[in-house]
PDB file of N, CA and C in Angstrom:
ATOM      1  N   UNK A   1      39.913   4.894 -15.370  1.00  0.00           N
ATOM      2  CA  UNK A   1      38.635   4.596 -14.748  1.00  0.00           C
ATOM      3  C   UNK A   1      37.542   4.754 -15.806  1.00  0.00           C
ATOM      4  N   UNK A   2      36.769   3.903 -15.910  1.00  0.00           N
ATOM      5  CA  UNK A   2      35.804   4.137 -16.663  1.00  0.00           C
ATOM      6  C   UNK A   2      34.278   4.494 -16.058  1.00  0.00           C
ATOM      7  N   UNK A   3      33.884   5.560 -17.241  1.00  0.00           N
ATOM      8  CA  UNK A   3      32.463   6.003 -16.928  1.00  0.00           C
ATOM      9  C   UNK A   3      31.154   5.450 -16.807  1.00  0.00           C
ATOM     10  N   UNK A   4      30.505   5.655 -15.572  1.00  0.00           N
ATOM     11  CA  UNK A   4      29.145   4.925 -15.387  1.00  0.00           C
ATOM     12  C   UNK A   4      28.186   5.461 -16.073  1.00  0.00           C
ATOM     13  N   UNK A   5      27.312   4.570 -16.847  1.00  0.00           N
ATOM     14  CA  UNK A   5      26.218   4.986 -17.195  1.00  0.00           C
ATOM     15  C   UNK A   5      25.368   5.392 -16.581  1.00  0.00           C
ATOM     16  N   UNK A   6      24.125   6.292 -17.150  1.00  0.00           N
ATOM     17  CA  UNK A   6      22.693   6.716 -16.343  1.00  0.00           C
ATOM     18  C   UNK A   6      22.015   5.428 -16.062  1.00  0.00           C
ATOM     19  N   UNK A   7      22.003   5.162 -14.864  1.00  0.00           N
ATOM     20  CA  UNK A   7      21.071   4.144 -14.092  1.00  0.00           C
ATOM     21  C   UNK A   7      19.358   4.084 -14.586  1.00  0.00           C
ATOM     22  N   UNK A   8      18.812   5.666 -14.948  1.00  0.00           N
ATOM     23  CA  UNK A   8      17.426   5.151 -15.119  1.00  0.00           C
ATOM     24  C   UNK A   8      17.437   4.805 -16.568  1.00  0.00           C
ATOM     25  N   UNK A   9      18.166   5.169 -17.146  1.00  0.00           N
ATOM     26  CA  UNK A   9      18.622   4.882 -18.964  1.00  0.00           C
ATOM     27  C   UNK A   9      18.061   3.211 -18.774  1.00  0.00           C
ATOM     28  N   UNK A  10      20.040   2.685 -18.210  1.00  0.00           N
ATOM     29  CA  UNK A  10      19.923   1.681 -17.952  1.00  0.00           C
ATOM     30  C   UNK A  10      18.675   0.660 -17.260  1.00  0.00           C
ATOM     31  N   UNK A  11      17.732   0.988 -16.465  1.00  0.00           N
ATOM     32  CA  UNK A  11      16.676   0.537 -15.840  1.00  0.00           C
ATOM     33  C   UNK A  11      15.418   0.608 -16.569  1.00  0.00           C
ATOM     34  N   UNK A  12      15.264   1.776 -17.539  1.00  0.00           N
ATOM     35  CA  UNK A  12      14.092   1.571 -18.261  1.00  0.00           C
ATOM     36  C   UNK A  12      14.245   0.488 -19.503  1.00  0.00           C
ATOM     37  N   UNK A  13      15.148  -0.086 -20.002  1.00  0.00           N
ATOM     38  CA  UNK A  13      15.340  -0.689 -20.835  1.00  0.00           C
ATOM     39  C   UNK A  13      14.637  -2.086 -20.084  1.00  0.00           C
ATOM     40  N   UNK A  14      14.477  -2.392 -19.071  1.00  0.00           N
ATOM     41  CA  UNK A  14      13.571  -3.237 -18.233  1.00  0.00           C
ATOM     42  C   UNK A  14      12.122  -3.132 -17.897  1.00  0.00           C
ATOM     43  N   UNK A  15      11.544  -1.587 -18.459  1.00  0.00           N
ATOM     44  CA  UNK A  15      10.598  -1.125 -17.733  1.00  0.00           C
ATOM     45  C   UNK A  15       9.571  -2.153 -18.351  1.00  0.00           C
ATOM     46  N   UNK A  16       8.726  -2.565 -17.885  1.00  0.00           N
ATOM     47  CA  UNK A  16       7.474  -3.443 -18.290  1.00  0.00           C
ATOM     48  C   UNK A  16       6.085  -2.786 -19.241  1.00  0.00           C
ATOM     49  N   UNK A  17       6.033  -1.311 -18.626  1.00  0.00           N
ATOM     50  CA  UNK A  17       4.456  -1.110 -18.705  1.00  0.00           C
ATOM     51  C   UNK A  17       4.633  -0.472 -20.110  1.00  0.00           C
ATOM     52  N   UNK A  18       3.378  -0.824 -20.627  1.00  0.00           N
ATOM     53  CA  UNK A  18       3.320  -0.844 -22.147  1.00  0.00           C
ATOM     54  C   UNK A  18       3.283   0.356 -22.539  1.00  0.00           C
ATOM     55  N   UNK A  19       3.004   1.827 -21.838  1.00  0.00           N
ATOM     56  CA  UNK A  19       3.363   2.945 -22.946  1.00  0.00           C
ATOM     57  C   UNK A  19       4.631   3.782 -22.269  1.00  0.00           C
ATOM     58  N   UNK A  20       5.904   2.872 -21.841  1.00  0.00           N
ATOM     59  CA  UNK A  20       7.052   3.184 -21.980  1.00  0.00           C
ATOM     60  C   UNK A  20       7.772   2.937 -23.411  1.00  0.00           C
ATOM     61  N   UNK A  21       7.984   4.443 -23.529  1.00  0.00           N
ATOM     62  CA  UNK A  21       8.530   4.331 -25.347  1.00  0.00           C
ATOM     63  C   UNK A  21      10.060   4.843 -25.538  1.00  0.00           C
ATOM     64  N   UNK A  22      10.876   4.764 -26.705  1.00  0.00           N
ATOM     65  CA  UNK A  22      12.093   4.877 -26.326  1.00  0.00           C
ATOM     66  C   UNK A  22      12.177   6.467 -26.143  1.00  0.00           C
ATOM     67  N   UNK A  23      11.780   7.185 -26.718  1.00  0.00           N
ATOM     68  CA  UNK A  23      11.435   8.847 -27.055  1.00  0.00           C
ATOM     69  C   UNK A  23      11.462   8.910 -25.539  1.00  0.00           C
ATOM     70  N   UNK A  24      10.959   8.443 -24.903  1.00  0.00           N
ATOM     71  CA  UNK A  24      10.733   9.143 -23.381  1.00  0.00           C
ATOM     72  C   UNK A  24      11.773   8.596 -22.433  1.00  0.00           C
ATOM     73  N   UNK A  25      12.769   7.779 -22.651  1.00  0.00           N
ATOM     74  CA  UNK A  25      13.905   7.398 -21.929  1.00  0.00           C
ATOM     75  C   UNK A  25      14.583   8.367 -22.201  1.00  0.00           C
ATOM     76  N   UNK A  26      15.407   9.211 -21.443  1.00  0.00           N
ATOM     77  CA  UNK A  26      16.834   9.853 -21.024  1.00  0.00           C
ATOM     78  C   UNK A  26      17.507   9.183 -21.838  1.00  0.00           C
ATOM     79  N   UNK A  27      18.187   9.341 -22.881  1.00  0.00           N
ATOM     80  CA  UNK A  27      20.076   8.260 -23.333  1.00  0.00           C
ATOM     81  C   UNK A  27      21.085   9.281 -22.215  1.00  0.00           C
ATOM     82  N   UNK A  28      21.867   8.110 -22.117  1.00  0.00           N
ATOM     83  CA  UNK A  28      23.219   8.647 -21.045  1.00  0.00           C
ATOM     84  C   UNK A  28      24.225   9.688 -21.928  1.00  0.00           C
ATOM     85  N   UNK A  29      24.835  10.452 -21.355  1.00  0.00           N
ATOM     86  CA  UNK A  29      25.866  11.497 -21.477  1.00  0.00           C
ATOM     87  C   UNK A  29      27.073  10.590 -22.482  1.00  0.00           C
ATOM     88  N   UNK A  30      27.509   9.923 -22.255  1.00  0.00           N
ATOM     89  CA  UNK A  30      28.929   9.391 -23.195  1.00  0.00           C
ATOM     90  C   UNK A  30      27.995   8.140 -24.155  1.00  0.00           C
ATOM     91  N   UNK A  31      26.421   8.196 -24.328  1.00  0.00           N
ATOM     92  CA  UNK A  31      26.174   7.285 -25.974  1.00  0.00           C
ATOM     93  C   UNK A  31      25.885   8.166 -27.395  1.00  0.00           C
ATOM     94  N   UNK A  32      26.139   9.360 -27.059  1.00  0.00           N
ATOM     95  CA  UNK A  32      25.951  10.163 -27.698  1.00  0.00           C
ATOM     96  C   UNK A  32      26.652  11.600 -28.086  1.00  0.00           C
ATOM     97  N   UNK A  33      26.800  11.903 -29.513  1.00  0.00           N
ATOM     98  CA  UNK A  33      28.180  13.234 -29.320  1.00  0.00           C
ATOM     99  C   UNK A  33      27.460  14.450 -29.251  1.00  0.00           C
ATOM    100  N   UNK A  34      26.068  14.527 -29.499  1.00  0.00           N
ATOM    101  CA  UNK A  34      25.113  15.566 -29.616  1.00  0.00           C
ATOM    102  C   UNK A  34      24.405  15.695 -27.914  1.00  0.00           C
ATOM    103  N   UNK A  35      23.927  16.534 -28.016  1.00  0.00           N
ATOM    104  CA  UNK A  35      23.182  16.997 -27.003  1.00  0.00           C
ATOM    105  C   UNK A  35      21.926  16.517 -27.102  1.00  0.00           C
ATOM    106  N   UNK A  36      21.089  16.208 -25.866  1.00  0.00           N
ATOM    107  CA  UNK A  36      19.966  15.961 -25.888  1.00  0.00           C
ATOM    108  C   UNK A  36      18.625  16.774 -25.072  1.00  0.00           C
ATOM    109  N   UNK A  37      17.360  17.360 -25.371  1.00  0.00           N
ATOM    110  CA  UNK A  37      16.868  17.668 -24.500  1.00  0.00           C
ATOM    111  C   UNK A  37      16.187  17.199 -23.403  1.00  0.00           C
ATOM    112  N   UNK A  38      15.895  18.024 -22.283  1.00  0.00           N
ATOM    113  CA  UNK A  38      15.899  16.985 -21.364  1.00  0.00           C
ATOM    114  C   UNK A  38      14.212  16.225 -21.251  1.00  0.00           C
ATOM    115  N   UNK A  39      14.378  15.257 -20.745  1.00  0.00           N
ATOM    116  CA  UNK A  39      12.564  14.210 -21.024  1.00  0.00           C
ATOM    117  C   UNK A  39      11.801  14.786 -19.800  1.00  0.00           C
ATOM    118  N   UNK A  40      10.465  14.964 -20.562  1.00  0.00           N
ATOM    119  CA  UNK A  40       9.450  15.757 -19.613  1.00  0.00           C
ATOM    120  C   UNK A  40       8.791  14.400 -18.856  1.00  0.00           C
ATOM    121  N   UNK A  41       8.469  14.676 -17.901  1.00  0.00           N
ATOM    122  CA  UNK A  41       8.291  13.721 -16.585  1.00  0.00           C
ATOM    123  C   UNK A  41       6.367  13.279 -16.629  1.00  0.00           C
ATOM    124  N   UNK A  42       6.293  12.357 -17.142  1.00  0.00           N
ATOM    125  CA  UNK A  42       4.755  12.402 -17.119  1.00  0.00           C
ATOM    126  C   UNK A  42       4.202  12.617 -15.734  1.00  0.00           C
ATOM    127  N   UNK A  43       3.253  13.258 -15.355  1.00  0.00           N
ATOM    128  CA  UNK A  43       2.475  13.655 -14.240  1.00  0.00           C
ATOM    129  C   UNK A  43       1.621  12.173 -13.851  1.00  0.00           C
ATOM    130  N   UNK A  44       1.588  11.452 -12.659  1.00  0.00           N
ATOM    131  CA  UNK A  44       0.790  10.598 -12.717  1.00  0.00           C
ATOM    132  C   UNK A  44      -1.148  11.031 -12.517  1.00  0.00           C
ATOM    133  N   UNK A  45      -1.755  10.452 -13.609  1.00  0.00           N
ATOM    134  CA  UNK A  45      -2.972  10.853 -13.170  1.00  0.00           C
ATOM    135  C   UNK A  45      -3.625  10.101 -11.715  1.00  0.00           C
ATOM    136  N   UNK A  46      -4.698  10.882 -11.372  1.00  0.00           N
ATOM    137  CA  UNK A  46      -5.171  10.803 -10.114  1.00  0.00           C
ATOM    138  C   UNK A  46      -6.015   9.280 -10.673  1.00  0.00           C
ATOM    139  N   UNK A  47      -6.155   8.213  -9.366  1.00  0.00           N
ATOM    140  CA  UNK A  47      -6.627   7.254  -9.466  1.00  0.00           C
ATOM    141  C   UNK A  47      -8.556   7.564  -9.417  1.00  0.00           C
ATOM    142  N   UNK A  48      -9.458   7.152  -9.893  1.00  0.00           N
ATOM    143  CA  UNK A  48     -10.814   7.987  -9.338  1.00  0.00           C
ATOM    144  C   UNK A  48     -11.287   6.534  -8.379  1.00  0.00           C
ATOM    145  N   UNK A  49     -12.029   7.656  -7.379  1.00  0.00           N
ATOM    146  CA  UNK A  49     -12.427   6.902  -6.203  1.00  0.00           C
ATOM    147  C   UNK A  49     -12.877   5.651  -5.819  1.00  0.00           C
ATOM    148  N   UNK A  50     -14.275   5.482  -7.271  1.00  0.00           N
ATOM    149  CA  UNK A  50     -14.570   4.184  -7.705  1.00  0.00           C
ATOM    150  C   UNK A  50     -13.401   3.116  -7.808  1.00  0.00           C
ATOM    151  N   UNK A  51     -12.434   2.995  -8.538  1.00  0.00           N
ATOM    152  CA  UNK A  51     -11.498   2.481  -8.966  1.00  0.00           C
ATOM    153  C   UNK A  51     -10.858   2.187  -7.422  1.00  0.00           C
ATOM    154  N   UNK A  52     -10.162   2.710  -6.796  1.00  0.00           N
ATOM    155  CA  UNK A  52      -9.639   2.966  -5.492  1.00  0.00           C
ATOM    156  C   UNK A  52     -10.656   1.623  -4.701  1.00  0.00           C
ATOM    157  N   UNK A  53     -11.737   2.268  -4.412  1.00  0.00           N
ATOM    158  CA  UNK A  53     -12.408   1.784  -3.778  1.00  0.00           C
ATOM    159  C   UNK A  53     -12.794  -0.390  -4.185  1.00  0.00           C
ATOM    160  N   UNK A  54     -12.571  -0.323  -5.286  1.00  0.00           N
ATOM    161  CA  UNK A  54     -13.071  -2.029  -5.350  1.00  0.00           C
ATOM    162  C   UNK A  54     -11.382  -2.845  -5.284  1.00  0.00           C
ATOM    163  N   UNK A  55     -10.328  -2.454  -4.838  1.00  0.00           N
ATOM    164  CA  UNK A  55      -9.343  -2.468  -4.449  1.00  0.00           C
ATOM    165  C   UNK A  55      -9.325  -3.255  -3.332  1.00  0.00           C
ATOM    166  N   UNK A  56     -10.776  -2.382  -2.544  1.00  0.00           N
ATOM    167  CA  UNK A  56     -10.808  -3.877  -0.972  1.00  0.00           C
ATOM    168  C   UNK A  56     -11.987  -4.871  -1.401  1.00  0.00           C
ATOM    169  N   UNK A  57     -11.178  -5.636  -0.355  1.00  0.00           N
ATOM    170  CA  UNK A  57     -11.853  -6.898  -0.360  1.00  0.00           C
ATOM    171  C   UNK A  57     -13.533  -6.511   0.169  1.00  0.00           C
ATOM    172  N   UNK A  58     -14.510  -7.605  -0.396  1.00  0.00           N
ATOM    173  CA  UNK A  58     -15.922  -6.672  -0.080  1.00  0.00           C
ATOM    174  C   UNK A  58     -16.237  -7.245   1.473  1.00  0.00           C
ATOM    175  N   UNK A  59     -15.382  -7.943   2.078  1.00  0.00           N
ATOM    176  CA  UNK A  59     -15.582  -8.046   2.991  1.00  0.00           C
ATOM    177  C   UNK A  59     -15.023  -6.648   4.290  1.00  0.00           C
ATOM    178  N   UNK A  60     -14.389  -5.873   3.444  1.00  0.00           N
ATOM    179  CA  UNK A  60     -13.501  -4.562   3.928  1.00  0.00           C
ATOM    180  C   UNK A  60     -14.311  -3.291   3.548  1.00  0.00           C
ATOM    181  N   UNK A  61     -15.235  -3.609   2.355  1.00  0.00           N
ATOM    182  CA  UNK A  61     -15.947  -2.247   1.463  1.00  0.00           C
ATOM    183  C   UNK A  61     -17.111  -1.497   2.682  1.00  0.00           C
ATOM    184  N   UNK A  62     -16.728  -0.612   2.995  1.00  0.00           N
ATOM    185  CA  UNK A  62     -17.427   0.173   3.943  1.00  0.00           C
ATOM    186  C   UNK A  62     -17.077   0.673   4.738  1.00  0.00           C
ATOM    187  N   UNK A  63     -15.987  -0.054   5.507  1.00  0.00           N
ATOM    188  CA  UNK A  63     -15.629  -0.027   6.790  1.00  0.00           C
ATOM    189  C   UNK A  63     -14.672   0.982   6.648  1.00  0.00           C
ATOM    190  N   UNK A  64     -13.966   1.032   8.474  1.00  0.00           N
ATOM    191  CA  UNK A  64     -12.904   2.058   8.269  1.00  0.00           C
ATOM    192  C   UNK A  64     -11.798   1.142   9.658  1.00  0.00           C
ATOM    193  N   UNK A  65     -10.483   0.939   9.530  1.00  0.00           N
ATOM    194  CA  UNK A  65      -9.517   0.522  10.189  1.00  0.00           C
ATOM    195  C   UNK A  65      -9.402   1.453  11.505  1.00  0.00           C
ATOM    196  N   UNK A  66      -9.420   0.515  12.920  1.00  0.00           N
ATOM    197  CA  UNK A  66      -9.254   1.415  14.355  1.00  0.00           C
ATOM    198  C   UNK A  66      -8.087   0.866  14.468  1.00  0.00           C
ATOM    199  N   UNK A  67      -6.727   1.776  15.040  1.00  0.00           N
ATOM    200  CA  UNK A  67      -5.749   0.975  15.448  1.00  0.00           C
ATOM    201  C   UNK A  67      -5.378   1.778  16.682  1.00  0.00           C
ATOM    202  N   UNK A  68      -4.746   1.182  17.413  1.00  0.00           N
ATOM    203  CA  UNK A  68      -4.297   1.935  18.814  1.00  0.00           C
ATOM    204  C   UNK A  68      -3.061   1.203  18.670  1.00  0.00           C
ATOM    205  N   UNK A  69      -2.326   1.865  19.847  1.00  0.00           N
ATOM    206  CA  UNK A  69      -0.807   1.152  20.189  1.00  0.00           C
ATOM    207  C   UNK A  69      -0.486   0.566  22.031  1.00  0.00           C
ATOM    208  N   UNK A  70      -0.320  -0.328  21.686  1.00  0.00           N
ATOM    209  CA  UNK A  70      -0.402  -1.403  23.129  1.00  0.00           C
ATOM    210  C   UNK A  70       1.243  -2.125  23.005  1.00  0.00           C
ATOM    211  N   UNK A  71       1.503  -2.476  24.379  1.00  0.00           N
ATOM    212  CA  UNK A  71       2.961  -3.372  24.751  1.00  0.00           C
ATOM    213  C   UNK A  71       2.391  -4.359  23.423  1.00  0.00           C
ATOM    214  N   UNK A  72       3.853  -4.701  23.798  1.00  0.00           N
ATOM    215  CA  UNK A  72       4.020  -6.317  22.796  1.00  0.00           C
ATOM    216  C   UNK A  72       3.130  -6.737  23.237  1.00  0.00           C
ATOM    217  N   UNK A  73       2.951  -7.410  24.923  1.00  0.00           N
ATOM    218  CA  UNK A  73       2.394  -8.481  25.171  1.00  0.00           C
ATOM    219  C   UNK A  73       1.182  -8.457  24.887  1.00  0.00           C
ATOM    220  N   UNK A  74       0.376  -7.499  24.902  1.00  0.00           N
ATOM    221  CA  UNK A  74      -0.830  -7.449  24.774  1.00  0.00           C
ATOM    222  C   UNK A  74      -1.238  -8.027  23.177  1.00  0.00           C
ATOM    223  N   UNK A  75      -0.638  -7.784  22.036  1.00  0.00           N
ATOM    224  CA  UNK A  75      -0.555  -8.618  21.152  1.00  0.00           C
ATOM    225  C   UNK A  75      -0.657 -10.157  21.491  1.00  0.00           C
ATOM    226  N   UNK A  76       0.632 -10.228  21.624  1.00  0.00           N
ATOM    227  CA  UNK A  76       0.645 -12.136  22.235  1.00  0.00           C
ATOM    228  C   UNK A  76      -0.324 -12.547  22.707  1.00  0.00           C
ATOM    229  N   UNK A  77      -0.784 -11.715  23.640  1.00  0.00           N
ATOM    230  CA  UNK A  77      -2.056 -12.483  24.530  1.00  0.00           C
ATOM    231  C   UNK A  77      -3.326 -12.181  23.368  1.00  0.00           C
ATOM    232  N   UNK A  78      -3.518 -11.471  22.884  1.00  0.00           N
ATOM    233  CA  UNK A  78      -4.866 -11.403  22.047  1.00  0.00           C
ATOM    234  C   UNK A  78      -4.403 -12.778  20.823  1.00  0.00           C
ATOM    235  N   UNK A  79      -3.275 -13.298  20.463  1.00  0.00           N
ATOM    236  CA  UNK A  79      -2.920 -13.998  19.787  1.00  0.00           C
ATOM    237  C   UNK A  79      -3.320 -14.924  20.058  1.00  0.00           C
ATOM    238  N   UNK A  80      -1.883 -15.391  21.288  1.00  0.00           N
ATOM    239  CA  UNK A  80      -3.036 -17.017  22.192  1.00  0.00           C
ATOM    240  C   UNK A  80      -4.290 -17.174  22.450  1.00  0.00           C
ATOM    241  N   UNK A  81      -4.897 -15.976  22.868  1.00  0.00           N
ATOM    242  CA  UNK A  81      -6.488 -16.029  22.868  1.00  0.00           C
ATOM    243  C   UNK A  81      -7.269 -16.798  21.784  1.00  0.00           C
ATOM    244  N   UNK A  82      -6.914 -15.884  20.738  1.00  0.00           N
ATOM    245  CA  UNK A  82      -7.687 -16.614  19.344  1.00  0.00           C
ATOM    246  C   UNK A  82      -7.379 -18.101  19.027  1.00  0.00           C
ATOM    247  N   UNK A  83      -5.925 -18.439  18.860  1.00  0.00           N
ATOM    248  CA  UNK A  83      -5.779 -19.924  18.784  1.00  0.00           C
ATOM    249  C   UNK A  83      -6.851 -20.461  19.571  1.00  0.00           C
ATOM    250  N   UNK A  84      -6.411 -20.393  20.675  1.00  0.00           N
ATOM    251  CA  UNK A  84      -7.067 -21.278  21.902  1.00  0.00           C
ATOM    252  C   UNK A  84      -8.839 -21.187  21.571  1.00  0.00           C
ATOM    253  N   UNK A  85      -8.977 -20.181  21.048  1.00  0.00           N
ATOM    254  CA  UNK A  85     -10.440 -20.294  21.405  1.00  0.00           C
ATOM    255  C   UNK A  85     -11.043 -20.076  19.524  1.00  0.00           C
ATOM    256  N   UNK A  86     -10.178 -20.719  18.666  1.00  0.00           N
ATOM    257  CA  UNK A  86     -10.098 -21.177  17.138  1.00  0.00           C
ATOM    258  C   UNK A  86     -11.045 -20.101  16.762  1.00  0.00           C
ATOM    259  N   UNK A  87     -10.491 -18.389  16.969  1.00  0.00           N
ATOM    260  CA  UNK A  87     -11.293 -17.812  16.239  1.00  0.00           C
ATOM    261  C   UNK A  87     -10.062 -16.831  15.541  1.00  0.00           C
ATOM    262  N   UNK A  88     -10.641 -15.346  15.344  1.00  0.00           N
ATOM    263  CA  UNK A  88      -9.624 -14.499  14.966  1.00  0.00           C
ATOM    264  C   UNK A  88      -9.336 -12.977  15.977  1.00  0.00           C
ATOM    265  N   UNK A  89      -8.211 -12.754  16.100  1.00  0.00           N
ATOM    266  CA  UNK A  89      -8.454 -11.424  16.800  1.00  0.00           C
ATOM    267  C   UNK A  89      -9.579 -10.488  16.482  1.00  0.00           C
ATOM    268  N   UNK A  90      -9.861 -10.142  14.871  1.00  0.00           N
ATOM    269  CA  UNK A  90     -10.689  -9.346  14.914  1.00  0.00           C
ATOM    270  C   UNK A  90     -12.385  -9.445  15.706  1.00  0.00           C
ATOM    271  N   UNK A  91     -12.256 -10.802  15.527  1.00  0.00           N
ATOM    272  CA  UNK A  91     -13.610 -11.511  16.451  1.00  0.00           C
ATOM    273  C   UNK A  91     -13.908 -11.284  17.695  1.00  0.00           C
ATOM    274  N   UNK A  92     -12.390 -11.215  18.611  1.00  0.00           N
ATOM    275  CA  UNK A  92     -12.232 -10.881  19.897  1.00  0.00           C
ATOM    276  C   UNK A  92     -12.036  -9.427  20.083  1.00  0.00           C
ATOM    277  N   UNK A  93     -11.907  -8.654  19.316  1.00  0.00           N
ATOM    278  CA  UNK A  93     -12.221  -7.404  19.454  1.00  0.00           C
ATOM    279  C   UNK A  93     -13.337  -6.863  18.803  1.00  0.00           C
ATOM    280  N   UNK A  94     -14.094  -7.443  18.663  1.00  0.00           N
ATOM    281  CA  UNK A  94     -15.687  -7.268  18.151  1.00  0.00           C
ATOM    282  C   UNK A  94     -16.421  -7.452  19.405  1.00  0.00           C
ATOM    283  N   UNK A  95     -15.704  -8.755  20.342  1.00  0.00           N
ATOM    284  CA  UNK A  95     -16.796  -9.039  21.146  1.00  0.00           C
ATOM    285  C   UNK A  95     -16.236  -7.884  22.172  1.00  0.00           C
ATOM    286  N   UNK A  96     -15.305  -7.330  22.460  1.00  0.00           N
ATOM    287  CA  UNK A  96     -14.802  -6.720  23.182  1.00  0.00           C
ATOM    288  C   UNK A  96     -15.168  -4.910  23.117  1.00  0.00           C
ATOM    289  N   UNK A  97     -15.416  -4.757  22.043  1.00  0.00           N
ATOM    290  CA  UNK A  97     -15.875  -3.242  21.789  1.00  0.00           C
ATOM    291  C   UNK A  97     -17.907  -3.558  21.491  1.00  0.00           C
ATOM    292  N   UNK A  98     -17.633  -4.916  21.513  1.00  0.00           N
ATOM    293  CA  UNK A  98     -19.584  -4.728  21.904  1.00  0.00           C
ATOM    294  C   UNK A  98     -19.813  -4.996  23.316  1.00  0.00           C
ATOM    295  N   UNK A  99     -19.240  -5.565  24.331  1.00  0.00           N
ATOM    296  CA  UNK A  99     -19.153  -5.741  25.821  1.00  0.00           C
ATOM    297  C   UNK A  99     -18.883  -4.303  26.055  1.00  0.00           C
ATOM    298  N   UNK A 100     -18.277  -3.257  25.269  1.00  0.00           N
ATOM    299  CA  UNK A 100     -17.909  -1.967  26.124  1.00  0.00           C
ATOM    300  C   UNK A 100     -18.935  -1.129  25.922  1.00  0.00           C
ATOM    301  N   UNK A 101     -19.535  -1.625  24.610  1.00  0.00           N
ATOM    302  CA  UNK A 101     -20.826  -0.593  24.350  1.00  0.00           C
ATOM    303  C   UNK A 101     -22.021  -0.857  25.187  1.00  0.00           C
ATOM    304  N   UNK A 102     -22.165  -2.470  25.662  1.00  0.00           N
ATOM    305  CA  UNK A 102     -23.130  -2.661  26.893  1.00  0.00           C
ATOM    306  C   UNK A 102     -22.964  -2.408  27.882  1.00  0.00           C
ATOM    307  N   UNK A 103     -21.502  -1.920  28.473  1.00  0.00           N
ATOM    308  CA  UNK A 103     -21.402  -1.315  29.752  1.00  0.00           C
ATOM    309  C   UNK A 103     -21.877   0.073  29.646  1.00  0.00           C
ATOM    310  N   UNK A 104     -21.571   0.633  28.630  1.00  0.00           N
ATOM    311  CA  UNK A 104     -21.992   2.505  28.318  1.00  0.00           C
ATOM    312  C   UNK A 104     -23.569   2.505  28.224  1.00  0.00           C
ATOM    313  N   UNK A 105     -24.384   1.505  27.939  1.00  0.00           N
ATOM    314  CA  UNK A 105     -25.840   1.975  27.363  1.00  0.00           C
ATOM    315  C   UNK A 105     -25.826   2.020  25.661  1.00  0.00           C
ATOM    316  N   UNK A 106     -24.701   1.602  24.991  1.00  0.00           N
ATOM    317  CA  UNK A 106     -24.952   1.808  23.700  1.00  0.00           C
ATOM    318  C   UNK A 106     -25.150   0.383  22.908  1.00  0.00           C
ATOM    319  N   UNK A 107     -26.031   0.929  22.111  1.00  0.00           N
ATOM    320  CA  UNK A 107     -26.465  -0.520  21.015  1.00  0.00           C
ATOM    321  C   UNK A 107     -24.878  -1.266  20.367  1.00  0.00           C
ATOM    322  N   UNK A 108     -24.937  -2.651  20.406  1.00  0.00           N
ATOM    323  CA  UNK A 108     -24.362  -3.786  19.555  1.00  0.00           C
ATOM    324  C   UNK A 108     -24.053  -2.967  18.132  1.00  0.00           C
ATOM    325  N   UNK A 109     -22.816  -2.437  17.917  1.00  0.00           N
ATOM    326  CA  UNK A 109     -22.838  -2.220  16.259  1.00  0.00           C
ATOM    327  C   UNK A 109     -21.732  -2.727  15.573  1.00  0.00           C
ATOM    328  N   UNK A 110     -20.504  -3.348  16.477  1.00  0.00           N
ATOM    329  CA  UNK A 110     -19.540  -3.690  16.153  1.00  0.00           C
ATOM    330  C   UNK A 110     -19.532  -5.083  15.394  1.00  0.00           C
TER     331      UNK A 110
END
């Protein structure tokens, strides 16, 4: 039977991003008669917020995502809705959480 190589050995030899260097690949157990020490794991740095942030679309920059959980159908039907009436769900739940804010007494902000 023959021996499998180290998979991430093998996989970084694919790696793309430009400061993958050979020094920092693992070599496998049977390419070598010496010992090797073992490769220190770079820490990923933290992304900063700015950066993060132009990530959304500026039609998204501000906002914040509401989601709830409803039957299937209720999907479907907010689906056919929009076809039929050539807009988008989010449109129909705009008009729908500003119809709820005029039943409460509260201002249009949706």
């Amino acid at each position: 039977m023959t021996r499998k190589g180290n998979l991430s050995a093998a996989l970084s030899q694919f790696d793309k991003r430009p400061n993958a260097r050979a020094e920092d690949v693992e070599q496998p157990a049977h390419s070598s008669s010496r010992q090797t020490a073992p490769v220190r794991e770079k820490k990923a740095e933290p992304v900063p917020v700015s950066q993060a942030k132009t990530a959304l679309p500026p039609s998204r920059q501000g906002k914040k995502a509401l989601t709830g959980y409803f039957e299937p159908e209720v999907l479907k039907q907010l689906k056919v809705m929009a076809a039929s009436e050539d807009t988008t769900i989010q449109a129909l739940l705009t008009e729908a959480l500003n119809d709820l804010f005029k039943k409460y007494g509260k201002p249009h902000i949706a």
